[in-house]
C-alpha atoms as a PDB file:
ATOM      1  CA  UNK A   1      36.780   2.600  11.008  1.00  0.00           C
ATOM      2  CA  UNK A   2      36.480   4.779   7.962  1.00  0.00           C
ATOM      3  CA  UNK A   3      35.260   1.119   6.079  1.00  0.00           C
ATOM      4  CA  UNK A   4      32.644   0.428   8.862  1.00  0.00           C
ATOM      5  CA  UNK A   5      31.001   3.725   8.417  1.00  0.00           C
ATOM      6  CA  UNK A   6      30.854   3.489   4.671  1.00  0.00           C
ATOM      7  CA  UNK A   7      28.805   0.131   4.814  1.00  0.00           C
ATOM      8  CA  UNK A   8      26.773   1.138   6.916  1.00  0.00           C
ATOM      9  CA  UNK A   9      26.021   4.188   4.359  1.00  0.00           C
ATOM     10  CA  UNK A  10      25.659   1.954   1.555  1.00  0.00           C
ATOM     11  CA  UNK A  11      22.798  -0.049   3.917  1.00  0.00           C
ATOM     12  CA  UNK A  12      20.505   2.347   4.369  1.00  0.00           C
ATOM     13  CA  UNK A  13      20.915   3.127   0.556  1.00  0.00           C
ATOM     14  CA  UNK A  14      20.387  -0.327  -0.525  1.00  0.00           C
ATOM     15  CA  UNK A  15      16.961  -0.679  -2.349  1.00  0.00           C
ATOM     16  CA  UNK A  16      14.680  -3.788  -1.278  1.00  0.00           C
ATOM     17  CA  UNK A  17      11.454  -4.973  -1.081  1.00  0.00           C
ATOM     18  CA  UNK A  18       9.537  -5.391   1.834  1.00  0.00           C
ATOM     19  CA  UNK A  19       6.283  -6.857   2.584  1.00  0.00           C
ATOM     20  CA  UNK A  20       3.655  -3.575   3.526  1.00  0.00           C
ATOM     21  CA  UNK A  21       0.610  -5.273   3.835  1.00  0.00           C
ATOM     22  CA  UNK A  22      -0.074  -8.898   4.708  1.00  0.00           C
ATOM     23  CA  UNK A  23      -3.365  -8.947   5.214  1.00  0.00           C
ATOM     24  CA  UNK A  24      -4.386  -7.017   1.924  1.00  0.00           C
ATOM     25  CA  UNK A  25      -1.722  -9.162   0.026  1.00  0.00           C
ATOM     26  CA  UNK A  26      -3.278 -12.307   1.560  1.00  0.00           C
ATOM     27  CA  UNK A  27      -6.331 -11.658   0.521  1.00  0.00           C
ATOM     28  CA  UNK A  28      -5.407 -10.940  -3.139  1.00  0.00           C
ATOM     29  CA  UNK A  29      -3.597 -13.745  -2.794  1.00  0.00           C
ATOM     30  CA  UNK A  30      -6.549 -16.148  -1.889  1.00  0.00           C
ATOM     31  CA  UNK A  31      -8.654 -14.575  -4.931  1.00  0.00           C
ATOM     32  CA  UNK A  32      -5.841 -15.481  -7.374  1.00  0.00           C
ATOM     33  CA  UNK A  33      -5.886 -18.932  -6.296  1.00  0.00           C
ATOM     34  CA  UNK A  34      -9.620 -19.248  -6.297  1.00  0.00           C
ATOM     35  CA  UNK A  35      -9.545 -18.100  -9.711  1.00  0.00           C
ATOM     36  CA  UNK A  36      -6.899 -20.248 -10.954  1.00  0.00           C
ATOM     37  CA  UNK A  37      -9.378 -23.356  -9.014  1.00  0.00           C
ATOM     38  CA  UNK A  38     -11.795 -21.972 -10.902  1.00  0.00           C
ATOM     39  CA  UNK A  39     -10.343 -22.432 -14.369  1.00  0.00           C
ATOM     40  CA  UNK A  40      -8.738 -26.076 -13.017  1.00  0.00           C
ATOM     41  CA  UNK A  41     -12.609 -27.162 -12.129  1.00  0.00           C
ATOM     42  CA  UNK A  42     -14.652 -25.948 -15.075  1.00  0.00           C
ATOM     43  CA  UNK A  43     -16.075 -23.572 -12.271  1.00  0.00           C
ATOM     44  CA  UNK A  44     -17.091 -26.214 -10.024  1.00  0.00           C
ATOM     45  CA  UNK A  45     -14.787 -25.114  -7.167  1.00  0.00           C
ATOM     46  CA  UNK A  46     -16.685 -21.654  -7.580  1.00  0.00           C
ATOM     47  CA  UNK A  47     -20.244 -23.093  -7.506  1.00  0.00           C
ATOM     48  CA  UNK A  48     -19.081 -25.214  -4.165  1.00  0.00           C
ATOM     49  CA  UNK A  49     -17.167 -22.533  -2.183  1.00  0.00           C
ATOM     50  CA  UNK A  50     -16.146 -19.183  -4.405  1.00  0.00           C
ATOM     51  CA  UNK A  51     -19.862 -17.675  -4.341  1.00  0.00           C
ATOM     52  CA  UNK A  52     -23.337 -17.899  -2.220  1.00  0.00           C
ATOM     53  CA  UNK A  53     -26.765 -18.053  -3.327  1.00  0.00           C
ATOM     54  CA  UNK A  54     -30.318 -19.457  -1.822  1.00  0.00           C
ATOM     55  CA  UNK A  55     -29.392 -22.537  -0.008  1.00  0.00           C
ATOM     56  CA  UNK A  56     -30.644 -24.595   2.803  1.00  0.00           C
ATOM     57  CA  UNK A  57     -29.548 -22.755   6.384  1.00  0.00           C
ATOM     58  CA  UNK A  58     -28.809 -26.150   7.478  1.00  0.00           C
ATOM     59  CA  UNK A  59     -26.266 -27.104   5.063  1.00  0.00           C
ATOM     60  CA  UNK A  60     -22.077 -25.763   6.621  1.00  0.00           C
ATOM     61  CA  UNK A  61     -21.264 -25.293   3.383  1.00  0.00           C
ATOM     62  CA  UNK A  62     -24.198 -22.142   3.084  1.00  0.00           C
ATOM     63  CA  UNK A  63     -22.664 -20.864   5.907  1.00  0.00           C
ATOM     64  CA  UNK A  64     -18.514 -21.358   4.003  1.00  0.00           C
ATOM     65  CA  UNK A  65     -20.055 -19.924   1.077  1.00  0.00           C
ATOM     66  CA  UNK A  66     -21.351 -16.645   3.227  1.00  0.00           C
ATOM     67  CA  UNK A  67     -17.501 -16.208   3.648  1.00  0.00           C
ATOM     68  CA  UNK A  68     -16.005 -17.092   1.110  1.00  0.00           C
ATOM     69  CA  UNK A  69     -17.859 -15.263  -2.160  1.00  0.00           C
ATOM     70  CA  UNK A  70     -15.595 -12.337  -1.988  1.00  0.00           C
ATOM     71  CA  UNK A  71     -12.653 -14.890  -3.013  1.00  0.00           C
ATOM     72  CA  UNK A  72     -14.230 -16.292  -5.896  1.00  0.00           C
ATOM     73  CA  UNK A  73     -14.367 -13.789  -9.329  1.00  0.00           C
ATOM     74  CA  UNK A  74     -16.384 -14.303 -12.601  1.00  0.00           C
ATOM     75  CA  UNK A  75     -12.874 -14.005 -14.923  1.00  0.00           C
ATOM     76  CA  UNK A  76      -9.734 -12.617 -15.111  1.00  0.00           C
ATOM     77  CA  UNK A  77     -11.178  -8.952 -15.906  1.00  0.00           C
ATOM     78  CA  UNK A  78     -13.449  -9.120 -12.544  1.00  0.00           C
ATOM     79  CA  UNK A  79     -10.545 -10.349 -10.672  1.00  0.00           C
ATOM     80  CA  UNK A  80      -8.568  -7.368 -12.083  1.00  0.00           C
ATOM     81  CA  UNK A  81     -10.600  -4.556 -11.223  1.00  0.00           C
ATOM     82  CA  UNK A  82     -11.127  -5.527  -7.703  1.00  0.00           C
ATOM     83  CA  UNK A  83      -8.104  -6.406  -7.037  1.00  0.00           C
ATOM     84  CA  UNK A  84      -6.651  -2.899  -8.126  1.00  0.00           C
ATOM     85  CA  UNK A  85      -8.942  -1.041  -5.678  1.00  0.00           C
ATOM     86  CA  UNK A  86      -7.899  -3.503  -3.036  1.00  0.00           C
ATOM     87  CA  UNK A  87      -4.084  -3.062  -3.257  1.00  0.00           C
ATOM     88  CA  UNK A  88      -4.525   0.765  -3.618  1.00  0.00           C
ATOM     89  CA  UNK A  89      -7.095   1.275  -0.542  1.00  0.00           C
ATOM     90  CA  UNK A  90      -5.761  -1.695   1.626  1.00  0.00           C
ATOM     91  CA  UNK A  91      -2.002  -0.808   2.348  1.00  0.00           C
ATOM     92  CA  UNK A  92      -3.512   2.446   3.587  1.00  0.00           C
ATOM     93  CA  UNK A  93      -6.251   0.827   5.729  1.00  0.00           C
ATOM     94  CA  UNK A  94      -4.194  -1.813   6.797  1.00  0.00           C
ATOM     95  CA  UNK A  95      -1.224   0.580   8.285  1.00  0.00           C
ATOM     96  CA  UNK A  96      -5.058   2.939  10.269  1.00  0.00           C
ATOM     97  CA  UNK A  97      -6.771  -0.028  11.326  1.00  0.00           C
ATOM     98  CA  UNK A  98      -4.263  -3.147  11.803  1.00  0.00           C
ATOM     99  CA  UNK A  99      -5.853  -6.682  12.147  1.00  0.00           C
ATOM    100  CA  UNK A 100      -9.214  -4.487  12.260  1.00  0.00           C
ATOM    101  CA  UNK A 101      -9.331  -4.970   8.687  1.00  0.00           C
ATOM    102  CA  UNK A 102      -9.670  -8.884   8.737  1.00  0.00           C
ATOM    103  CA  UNK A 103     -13.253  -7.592  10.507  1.00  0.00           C
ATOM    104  CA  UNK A 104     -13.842  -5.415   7.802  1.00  0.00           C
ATOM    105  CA  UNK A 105     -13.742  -8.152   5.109  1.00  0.00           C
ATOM    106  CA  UNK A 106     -15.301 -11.152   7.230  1.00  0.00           C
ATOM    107  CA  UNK A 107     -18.661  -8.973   8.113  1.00  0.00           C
ATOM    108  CA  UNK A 108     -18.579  -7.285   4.836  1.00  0.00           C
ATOM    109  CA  UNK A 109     -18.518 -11.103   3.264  1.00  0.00           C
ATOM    110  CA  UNK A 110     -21.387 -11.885   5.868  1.00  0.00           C
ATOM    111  CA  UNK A 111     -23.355  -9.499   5.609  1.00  0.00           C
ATOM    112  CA  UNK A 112     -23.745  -8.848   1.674  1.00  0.00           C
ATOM    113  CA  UNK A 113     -24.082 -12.652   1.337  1.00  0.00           C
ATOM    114  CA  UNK A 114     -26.742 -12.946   3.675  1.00  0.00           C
ATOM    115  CA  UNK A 115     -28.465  -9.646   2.681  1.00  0.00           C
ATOM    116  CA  UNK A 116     -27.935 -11.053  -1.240  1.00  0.00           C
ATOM    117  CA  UNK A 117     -29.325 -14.833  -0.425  1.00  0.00           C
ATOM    118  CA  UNK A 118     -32.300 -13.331   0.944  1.00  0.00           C
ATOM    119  CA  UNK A 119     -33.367 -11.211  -1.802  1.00  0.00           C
ATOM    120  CA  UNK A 120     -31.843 -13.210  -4.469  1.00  0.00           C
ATOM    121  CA  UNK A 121     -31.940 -16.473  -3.306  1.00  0.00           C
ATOM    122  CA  UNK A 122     -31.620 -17.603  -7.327  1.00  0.00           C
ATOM    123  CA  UNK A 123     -28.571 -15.292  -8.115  1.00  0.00           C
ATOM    124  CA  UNK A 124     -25.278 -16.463  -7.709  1.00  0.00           C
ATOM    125  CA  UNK A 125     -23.227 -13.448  -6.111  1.00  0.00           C
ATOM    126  CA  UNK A 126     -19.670 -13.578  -6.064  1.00  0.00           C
ATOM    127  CA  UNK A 127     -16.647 -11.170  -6.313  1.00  0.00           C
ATOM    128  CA  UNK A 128     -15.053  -8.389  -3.688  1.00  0.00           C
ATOM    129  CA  UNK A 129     -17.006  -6.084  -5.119  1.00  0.00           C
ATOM    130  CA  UNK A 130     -18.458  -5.450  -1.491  1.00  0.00           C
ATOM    131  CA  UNK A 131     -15.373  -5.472   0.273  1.00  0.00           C
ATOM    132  CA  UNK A 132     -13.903  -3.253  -2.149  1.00  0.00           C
ATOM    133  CA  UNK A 133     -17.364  -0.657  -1.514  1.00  0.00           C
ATOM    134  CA  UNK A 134     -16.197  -1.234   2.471  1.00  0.00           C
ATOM    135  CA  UNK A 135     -12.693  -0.198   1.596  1.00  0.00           C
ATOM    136  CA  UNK A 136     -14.041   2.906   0.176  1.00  0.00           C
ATOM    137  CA  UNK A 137     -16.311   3.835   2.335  1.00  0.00           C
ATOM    138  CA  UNK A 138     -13.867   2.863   5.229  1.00  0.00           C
ATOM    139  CA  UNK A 139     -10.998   5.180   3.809  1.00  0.00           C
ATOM    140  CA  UNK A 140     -13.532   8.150   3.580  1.00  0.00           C
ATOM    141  CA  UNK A 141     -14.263   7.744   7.768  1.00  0.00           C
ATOM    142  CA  UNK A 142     -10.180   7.593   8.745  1.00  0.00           C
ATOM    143  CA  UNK A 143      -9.261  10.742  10.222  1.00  0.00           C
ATOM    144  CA  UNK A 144      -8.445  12.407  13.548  1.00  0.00           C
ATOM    145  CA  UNK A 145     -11.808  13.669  14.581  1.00  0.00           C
ATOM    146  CA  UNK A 146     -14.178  11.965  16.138  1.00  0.00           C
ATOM    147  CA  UNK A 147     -16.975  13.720  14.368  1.00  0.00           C
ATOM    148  CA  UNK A 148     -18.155  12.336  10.609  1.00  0.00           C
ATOM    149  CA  UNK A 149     -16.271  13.694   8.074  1.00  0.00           C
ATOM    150  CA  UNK A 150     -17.274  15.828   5.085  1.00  0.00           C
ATOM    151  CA  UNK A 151     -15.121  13.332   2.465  1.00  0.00           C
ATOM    152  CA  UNK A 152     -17.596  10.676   4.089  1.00  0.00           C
ATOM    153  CA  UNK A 153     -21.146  12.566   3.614  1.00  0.00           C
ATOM    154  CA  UNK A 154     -19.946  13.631  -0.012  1.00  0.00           C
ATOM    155  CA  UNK A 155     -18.834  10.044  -0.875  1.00  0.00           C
ATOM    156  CA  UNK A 156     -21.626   8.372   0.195  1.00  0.00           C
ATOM    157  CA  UNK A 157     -23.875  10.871  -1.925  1.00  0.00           C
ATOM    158  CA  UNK A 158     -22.252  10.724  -4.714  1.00  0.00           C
ATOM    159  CA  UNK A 159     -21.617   6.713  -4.487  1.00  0.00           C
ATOM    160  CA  UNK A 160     -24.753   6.031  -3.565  1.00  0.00           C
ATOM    161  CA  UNK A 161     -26.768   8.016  -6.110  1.00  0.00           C
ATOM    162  CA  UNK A 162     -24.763   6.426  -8.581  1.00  0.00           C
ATOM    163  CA  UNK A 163     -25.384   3.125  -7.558  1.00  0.00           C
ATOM    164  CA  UNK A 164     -29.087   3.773  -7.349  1.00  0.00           C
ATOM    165  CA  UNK A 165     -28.871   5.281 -10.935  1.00  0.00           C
ATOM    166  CA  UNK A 166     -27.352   2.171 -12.050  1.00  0.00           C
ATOM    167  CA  UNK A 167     -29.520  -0.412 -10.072  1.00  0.00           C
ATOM    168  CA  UNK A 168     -32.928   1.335 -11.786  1.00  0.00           C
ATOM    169  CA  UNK A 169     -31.338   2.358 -15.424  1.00  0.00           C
ATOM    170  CA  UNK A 170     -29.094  -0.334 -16.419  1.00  0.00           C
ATOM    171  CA  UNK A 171     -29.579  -4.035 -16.423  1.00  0.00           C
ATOM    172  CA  UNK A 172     -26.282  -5.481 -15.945  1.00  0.00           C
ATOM    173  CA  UNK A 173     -24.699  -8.820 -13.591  1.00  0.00           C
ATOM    174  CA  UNK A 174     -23.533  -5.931 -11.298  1.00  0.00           C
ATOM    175  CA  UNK A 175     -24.980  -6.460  -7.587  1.00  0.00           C
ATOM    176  CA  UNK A 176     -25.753  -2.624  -6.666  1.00  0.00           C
ATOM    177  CA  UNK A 177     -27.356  -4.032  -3.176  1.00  0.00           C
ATOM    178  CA  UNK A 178     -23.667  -5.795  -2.928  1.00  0.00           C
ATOM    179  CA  UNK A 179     -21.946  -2.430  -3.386  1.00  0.00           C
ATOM    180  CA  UNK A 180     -24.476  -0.385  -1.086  1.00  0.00           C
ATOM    181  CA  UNK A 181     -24.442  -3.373   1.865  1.00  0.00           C
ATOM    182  CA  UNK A 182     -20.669  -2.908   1.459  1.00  0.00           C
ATOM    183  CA  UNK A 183     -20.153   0.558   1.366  1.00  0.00           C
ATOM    184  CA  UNK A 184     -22.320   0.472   4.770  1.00  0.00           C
ATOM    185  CA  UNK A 185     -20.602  -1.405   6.152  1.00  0.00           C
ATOM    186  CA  UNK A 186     -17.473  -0.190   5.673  1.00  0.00           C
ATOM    187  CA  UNK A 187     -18.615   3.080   6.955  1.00  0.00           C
ATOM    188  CA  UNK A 188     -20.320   1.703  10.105  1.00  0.00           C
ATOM    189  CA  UNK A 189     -17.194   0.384  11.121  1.00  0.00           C
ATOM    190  CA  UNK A 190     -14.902   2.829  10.349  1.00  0.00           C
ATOM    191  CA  UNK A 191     -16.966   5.019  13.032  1.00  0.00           C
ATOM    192  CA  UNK A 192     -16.665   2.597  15.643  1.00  0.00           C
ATOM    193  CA  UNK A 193     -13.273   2.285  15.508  1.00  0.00           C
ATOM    194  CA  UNK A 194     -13.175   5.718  15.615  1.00  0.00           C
ATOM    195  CA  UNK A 195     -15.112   6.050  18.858  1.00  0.00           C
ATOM    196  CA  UNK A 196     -12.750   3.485  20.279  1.00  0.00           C
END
């Protein structure tokens, strides 16, 4: 008896590893393999399916690219720096907002790629820059009131000022209409859940 009770001690002591987030860890996981496709193409699989630009409406693979740009990543330093915001912001998202967040990512990846292929039809855009933005934006809304929080209004100030500050000043690859389409809509939907 004495035994039993001392295994079942040493259980609950027992360190492991458990998986906390499958759909944040699945979608780092798809970026690290579109990168590595990337590097075994000569950046042919990211032209074909790992970014969007202007292409004909007509065409499925304009409408594959519209989801699947936020997989694809310019190098290993691009990768790196999204991915970090993603595993710190998406465990926390993912435990608020369940499967929500797979809607979070999909309409972030539609709606920056069409918004982007519109204005900059002869840009290639790619990265999870704009999910990341969402993510943000997203973990600024989650709360208990119903109401829009302060952390929300200040964020979006702040964020967006410096993204408009960078867009006019500095002329980098950096899609600042990426991060602000993102950051939207990240913060759209984090208020309709809410109201739900």
């Amino acid at each position: 008896m004495n035994d039993l009770c001392n295994n079942r001690g040493m259980k609950k002591n027992k360190f492991f590893i458990y998986l906390n987030a499958p759909i944040t860890l699945s979608f780092v996981l798809i970026c690290i393999t579109a990168l590595i496709l990337d590097f075994l193409t000569a950046g042919k699989s990211s032209v074909l399916v790992f970014s969007t630009y202007g292409s004909s409406w007509l065409s499925p693979m304009t409408y594959v690219r519209l989801l699947c740009h936020v997989f694809g990543h310019g190098g290993v330093d691009h990768l790196v720096s999204n991915m970090l915001y993603i595993l710190l912001l998406g465990p926390i998202l993912e435990e608020k907002y369940h499967d929500k967040l797979i809607i979070v990512i999909l309409t972030t990846a539609i709606v920056t790629g069409v918004v982007h292929n519109i204005l900059q039809p002869h840009v290639i855009l790619l990265g999870a820059s704009g999910v990341v933005f969402a993510f943000i934006l997203l973990a600024s809304v989650t709360g208990k009131e119903r109401g829009i929080p302060v952390t929300l209004i200040l964020v979006a100030i702040l964020w967006l000022g410096q993204e408009i500050y960078s867009g006019i000043i500095t002329d980098d690859n950096v899609s600042q209409i990426t991060h602000i389409i993102g950051g939207i809509s990240g913060a759209v939907l984090g208020m309709r859940f809410k109201r739900k």
